[in-house]
Each structure stands twice: as C-alpha cells, then as structure tokens.
PDB file of N, CA and C in Angstrom:
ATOM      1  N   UNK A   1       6.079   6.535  21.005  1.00  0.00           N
ATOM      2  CA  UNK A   1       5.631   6.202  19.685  1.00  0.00           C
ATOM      3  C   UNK A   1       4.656   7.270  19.182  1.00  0.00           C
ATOM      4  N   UNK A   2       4.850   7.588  17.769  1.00  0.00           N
ATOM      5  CA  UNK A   2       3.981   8.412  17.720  1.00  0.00           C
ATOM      6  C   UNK A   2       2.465   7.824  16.534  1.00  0.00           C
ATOM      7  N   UNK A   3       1.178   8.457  16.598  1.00  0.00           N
ATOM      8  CA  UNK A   3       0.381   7.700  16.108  1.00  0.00           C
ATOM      9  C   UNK A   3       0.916   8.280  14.428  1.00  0.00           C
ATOM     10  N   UNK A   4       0.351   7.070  13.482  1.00  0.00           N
ATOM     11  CA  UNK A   4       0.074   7.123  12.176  1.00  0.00           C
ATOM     12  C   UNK A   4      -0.352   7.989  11.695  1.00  0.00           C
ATOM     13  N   UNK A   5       0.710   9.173  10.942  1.00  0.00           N
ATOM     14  CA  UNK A   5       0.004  10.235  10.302  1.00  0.00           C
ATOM     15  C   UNK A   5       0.634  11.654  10.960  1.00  0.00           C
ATOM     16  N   UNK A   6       1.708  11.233  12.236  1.00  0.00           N
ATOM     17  CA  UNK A   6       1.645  12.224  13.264  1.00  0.00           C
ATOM     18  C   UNK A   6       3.016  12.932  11.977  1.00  0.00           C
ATOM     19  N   UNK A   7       3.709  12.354  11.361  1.00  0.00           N
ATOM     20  CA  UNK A   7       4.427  13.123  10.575  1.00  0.00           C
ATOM     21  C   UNK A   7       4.229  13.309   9.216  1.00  0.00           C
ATOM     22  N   UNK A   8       3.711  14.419   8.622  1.00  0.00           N
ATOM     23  CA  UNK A   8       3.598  14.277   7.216  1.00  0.00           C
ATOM     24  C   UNK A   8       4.728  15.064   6.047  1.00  0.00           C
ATOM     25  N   UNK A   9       4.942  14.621   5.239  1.00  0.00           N
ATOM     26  CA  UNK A   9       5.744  14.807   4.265  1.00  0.00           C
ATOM     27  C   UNK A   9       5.564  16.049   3.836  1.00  0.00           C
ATOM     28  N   UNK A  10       6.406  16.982   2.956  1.00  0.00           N
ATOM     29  CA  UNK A  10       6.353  18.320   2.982  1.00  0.00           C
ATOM     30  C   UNK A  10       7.163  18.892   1.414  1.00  0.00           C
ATOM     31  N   UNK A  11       7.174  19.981   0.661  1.00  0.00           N
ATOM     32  CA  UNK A  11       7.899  19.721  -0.131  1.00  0.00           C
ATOM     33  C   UNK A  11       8.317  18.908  -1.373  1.00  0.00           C
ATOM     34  N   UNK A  12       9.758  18.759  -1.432  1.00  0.00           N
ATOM     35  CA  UNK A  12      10.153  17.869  -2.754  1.00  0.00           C
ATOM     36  C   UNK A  12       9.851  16.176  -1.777  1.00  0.00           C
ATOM     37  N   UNK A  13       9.884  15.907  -0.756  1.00  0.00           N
ATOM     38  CA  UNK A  13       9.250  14.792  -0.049  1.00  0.00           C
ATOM     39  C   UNK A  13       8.164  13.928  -0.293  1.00  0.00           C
ATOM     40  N   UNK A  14       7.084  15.337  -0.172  1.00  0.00           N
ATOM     41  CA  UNK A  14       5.839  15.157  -0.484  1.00  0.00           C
ATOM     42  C   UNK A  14       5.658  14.579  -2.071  1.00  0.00           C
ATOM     43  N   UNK A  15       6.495  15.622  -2.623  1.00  0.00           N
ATOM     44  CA  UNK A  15       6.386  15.303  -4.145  1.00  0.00           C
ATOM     45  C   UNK A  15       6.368  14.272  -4.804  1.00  0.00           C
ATOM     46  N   UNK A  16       7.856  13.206  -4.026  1.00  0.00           N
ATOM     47  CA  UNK A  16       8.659  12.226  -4.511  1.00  0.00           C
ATOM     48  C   UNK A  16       7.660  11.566  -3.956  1.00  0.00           C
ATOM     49  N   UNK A  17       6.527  11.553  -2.856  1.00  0.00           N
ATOM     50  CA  UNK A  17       5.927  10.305  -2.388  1.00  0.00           C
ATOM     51  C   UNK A  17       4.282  10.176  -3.457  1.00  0.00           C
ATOM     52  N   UNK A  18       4.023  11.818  -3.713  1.00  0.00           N
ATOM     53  CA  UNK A  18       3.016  11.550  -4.608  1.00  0.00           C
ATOM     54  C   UNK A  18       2.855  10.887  -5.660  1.00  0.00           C
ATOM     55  N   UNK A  19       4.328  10.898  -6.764  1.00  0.00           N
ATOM     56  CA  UNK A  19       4.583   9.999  -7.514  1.00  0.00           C
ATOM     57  C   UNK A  19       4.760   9.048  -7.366  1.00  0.00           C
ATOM     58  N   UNK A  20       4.983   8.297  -6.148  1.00  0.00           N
ATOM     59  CA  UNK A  20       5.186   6.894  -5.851  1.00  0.00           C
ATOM     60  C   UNK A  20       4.232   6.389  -6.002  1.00  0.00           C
ATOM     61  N   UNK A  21       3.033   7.623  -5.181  1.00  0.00           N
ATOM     62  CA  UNK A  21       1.556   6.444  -4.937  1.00  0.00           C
ATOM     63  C   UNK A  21       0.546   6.467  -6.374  1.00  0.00           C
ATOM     64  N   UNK A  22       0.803   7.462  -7.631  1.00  0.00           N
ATOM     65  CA  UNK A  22       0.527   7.788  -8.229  1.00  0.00           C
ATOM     66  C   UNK A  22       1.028   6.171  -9.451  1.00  0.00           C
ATOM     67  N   UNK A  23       2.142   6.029  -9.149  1.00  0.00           N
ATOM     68  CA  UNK A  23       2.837   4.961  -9.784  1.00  0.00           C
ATOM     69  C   UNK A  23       2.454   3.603  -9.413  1.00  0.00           C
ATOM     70  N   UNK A  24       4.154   2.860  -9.421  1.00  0.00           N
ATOM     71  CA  UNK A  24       3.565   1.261  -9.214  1.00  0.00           C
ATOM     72  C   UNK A  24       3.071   1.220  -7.864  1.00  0.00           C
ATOM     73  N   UNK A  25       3.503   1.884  -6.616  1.00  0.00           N
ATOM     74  CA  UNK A  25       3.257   1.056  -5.036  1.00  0.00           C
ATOM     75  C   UNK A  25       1.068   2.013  -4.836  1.00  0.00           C
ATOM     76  N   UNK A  26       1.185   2.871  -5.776  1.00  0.00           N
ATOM     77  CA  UNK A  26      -0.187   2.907  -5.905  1.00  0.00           C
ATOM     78  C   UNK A  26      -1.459   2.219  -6.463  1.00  0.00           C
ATOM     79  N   UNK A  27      -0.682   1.603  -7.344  1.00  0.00           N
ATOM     80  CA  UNK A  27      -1.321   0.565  -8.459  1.00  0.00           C
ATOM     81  C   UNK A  27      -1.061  -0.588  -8.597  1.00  0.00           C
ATOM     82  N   UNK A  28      -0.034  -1.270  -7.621  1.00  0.00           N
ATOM     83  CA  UNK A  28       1.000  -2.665  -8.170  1.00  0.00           C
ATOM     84  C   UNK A  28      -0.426  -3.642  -8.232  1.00  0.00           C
ATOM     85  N   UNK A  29      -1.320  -4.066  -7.116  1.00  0.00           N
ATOM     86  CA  UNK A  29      -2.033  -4.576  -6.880  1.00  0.00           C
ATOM     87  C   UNK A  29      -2.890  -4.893  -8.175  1.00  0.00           C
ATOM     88  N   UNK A  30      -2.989  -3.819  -9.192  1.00  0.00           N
ATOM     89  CA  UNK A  30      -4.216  -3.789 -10.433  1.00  0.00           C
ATOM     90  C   UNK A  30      -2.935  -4.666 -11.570  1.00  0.00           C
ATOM     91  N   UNK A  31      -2.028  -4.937 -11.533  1.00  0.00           N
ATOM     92  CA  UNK A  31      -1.177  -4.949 -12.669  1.00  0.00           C
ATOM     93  C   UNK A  31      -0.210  -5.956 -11.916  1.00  0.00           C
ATOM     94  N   UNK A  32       0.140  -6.341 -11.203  1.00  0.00           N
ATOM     95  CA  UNK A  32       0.699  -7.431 -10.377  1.00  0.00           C
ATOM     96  C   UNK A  32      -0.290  -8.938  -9.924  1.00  0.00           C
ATOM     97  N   UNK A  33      -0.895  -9.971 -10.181  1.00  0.00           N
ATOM     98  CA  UNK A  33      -1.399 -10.258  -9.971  1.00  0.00           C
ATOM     99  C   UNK A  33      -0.775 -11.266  -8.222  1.00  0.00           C
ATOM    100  N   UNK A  34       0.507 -10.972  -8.172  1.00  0.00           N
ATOM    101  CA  UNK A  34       1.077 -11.526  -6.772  1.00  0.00           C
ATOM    102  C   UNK A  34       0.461 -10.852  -5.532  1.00  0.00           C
ATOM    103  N   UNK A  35      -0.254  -9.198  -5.638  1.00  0.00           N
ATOM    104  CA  UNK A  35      -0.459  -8.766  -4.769  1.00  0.00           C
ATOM    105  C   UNK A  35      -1.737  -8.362  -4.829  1.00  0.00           C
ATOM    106  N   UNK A  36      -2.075  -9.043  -6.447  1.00  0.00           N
ATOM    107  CA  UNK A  36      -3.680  -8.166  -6.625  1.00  0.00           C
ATOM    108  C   UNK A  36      -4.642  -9.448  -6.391  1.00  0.00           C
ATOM    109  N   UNK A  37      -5.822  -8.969  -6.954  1.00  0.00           N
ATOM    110  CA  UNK A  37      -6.886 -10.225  -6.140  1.00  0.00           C
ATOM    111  C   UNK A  37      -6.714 -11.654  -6.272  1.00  0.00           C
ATOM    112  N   UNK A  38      -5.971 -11.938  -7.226  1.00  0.00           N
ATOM    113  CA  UNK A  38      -5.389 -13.401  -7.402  1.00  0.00           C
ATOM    114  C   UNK A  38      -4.292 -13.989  -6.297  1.00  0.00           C
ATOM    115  N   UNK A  39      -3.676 -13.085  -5.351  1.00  0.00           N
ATOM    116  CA  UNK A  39      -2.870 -13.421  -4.830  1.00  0.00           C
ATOM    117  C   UNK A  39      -3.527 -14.570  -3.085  1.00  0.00           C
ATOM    118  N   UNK A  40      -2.704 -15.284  -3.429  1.00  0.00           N
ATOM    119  CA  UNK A  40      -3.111 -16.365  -2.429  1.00  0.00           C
ATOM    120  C   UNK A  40      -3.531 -15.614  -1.029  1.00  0.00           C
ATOM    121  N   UNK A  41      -2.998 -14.522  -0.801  1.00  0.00           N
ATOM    122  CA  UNK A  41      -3.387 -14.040   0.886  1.00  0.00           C
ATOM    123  C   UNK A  41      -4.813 -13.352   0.553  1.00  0.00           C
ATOM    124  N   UNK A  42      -5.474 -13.612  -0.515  1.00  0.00           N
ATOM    125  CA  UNK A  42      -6.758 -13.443  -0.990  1.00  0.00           C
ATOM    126  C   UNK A  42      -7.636 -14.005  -0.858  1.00  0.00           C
ATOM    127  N   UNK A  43      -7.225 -15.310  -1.082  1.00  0.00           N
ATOM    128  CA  UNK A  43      -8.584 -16.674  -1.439  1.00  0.00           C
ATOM    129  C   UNK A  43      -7.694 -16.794  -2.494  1.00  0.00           C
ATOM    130  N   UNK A  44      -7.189 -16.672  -3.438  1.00  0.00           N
ATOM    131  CA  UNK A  44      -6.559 -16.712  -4.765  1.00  0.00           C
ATOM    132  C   UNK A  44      -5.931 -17.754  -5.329  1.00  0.00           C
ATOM    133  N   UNK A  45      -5.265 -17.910  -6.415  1.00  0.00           N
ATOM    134  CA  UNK A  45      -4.299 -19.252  -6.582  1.00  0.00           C
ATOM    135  C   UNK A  45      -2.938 -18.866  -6.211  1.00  0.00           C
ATOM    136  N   UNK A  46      -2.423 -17.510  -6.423  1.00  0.00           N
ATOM    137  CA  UNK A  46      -1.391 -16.755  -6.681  1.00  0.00           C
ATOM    138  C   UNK A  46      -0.737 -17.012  -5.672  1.00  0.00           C
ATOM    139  N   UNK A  47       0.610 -16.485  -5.638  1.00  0.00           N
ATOM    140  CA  UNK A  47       1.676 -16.304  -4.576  1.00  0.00           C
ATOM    141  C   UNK A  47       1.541 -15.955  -3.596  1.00  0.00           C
ATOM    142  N   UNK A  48       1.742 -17.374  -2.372  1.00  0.00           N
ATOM    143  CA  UNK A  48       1.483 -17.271  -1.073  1.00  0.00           C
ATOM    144  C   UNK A  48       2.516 -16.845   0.189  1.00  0.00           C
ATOM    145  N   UNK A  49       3.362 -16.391  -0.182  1.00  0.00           N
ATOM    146  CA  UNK A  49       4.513 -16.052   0.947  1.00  0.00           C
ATOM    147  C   UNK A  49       4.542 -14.897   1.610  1.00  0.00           C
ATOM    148  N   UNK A  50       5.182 -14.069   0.691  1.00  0.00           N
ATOM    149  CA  UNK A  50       5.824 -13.074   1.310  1.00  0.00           C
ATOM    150  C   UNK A  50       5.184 -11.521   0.528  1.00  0.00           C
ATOM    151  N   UNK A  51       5.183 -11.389  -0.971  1.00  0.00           N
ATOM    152  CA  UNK A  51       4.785 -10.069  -1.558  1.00  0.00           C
ATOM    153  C   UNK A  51       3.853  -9.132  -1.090  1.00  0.00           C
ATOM    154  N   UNK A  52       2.576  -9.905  -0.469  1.00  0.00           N
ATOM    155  CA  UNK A  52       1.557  -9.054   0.101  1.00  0.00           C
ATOM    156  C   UNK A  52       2.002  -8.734   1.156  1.00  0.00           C
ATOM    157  N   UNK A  53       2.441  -8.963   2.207  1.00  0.00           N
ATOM    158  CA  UNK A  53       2.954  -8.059   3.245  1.00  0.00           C
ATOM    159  C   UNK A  53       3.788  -7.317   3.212  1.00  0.00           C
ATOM    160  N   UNK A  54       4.632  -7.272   2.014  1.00  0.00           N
ATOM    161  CA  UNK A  54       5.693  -6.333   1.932  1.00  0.00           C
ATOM    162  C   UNK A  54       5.168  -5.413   1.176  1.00  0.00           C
ATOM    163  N   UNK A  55       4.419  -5.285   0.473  1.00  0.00           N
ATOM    164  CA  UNK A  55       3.207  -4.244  -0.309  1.00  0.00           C
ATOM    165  C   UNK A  55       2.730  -3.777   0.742  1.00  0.00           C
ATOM    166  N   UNK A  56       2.734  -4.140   1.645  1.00  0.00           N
ATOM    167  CA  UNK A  56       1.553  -3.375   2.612  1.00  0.00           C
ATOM    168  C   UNK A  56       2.422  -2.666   3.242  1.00  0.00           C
ATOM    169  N   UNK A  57       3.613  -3.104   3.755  1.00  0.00           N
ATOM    170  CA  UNK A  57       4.514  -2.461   4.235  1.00  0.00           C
ATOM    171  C   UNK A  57       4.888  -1.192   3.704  1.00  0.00           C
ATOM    172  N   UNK A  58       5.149  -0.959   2.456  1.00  0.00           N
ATOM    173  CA  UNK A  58       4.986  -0.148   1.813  1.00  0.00           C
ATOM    174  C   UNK A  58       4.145   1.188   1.555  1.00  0.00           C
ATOM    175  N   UNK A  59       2.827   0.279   0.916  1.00  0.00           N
ATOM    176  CA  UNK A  59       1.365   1.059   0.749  1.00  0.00           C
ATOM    177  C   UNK A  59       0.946   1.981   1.817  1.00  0.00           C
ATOM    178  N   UNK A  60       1.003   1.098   3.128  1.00  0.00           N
ATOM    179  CA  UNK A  60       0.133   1.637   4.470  1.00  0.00           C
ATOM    180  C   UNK A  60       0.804   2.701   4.835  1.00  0.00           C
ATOM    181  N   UNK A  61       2.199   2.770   4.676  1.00  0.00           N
ATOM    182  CA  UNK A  61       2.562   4.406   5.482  1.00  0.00           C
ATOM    183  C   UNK A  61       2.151   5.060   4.053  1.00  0.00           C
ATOM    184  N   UNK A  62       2.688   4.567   3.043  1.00  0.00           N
ATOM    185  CA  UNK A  62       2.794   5.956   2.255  1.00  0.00           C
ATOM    186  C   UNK A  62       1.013   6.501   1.941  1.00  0.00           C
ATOM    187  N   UNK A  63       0.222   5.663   2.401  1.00  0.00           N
ATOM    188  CA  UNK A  63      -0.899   6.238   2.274  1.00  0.00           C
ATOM    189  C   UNK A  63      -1.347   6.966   3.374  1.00  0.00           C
ATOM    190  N   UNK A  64      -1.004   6.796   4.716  1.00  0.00           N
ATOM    191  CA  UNK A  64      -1.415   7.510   5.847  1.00  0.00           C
ATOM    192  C   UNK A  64      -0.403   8.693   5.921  1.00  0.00           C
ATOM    193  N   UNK A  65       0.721   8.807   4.896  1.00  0.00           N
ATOM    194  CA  UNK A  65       1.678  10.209   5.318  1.00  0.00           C
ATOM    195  C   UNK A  65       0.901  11.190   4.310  1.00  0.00           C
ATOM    196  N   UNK A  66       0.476  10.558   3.171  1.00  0.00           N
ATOM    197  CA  UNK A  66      -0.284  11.446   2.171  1.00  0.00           C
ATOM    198  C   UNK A  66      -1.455  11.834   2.779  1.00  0.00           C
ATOM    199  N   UNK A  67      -2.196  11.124   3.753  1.00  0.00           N
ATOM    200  CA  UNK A  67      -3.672  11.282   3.567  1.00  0.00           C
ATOM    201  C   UNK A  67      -4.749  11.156   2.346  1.00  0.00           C
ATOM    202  N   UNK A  68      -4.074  10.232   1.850  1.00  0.00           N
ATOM    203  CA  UNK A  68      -5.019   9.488   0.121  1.00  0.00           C
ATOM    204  C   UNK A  68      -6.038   8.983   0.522  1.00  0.00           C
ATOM    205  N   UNK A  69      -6.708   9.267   0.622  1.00  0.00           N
ATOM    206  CA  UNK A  69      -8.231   8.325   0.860  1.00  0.00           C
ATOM    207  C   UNK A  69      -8.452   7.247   0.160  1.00  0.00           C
ATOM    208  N   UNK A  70      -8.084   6.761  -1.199  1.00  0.00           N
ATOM    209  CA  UNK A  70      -8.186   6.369  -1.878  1.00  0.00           C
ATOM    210  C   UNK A  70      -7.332   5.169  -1.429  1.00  0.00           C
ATOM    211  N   UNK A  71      -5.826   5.398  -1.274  1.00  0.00           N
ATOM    212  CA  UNK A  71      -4.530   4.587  -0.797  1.00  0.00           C
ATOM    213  C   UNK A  71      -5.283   3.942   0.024  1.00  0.00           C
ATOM    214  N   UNK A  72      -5.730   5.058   1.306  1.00  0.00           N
ATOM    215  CA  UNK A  72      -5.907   4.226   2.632  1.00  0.00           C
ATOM    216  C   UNK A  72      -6.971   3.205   2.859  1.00  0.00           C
ATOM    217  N   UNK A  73      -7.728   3.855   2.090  1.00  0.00           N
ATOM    218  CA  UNK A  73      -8.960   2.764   1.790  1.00  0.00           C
ATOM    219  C   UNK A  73      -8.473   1.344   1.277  1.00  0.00           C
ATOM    220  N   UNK A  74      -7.722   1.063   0.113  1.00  0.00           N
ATOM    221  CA  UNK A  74      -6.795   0.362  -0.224  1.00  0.00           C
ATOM    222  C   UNK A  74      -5.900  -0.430   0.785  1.00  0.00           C
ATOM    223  N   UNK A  75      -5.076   0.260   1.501  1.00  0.00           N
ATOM    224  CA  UNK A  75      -4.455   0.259   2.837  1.00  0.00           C
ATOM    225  C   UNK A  75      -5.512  -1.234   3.601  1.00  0.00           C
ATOM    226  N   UNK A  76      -6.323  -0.384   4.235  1.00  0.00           N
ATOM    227  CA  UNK A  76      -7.269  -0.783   5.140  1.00  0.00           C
ATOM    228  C   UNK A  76      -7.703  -2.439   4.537  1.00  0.00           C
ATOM    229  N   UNK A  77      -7.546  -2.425   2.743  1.00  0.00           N
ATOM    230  CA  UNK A  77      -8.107  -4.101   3.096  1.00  0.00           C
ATOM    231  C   UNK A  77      -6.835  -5.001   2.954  1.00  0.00           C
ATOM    232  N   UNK A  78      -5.631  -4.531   2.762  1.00  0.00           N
ATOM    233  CA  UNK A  78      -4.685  -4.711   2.669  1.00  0.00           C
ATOM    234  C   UNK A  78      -4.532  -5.236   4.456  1.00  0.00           C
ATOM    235  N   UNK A  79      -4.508  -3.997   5.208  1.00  0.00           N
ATOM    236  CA  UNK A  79      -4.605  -4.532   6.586  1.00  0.00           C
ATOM    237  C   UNK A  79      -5.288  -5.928   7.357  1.00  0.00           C
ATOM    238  N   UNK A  80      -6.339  -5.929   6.414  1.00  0.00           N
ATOM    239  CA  UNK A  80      -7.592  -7.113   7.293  1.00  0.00           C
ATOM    240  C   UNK A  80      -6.903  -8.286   5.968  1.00  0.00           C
ATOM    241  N   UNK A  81      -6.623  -8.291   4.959  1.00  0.00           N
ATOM    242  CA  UNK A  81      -6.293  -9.094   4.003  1.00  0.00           C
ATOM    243  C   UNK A  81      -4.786  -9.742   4.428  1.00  0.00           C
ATOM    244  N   UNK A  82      -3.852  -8.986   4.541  1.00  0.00           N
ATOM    245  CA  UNK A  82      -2.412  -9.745   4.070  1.00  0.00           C
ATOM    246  C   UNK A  82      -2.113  -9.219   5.831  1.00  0.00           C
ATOM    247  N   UNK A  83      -2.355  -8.664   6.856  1.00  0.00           N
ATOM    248  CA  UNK A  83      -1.507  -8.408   7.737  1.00  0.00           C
ATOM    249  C   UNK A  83      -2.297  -9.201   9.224  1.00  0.00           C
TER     250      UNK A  83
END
C-alpha cells in the first residue's frame, strides 16, 4: 500500500483535478446544504445517510493528490465529521 500523497497528478491530470477542486467537489459543502453544515452527520437537520461520506470519498484524495491546504484542511473535518 502506498501512503496518501505517494502519487501525485501531473500535467493535463493535474489540470483536470485543479478544476475539480476549484469547482463543485471543492465547494459542494458551501452550496449543498446535504453535505454542508446542515447536514445531519453534523449535528444538523439535513440528510442523514449516505452524501457525506461519499463527498469525502471524493474530497480527501483529491485534496491530498493536490496538496491544497485549504481542501485538506477541509478534508480533515470531513474525516473526524462524516468518516
């Protein structure tokens, strides 16, 4: 196994992932209220199933392949929050 981060993106890769995090899987949380602070894996009223972990699923690599500080920070309460 290799640790988190051990491969990073390169290129038109890199590119396509900057715009991702730049976009919705960077922001869904501010504009989604299923995954943002309203969401039940919060304290929240919002939707309790499934969305926040699959956001994270998401979020957490593409923030540790970028090295976003910002993402990962994000990431990180995402981790202690929904996982």
């Amino acid at each position: 196994m290799l640790p988190t981060g051990a491969i990073r993106p390169d290129g038109w890769l890199y590119e396509q992932l900057r715009l991702q995090a730049q976009g919705l899987t960077g922001h869904l949380d501010e504009i989604w209220p299923d995954v943002g602070p309203n969401s039940a894996w919060l304290g929240g009223t919002g939707e309790e199933w499934e969305r926040g972990p699959y956001y994270c699923d998401g979020l957490i690599p593409l923030a540790y392949m970028l090295q976003d500080e910002q993402l990962i920070k994000k990431a990180g309460y995402g981790l202690n929050m929904f996982c």
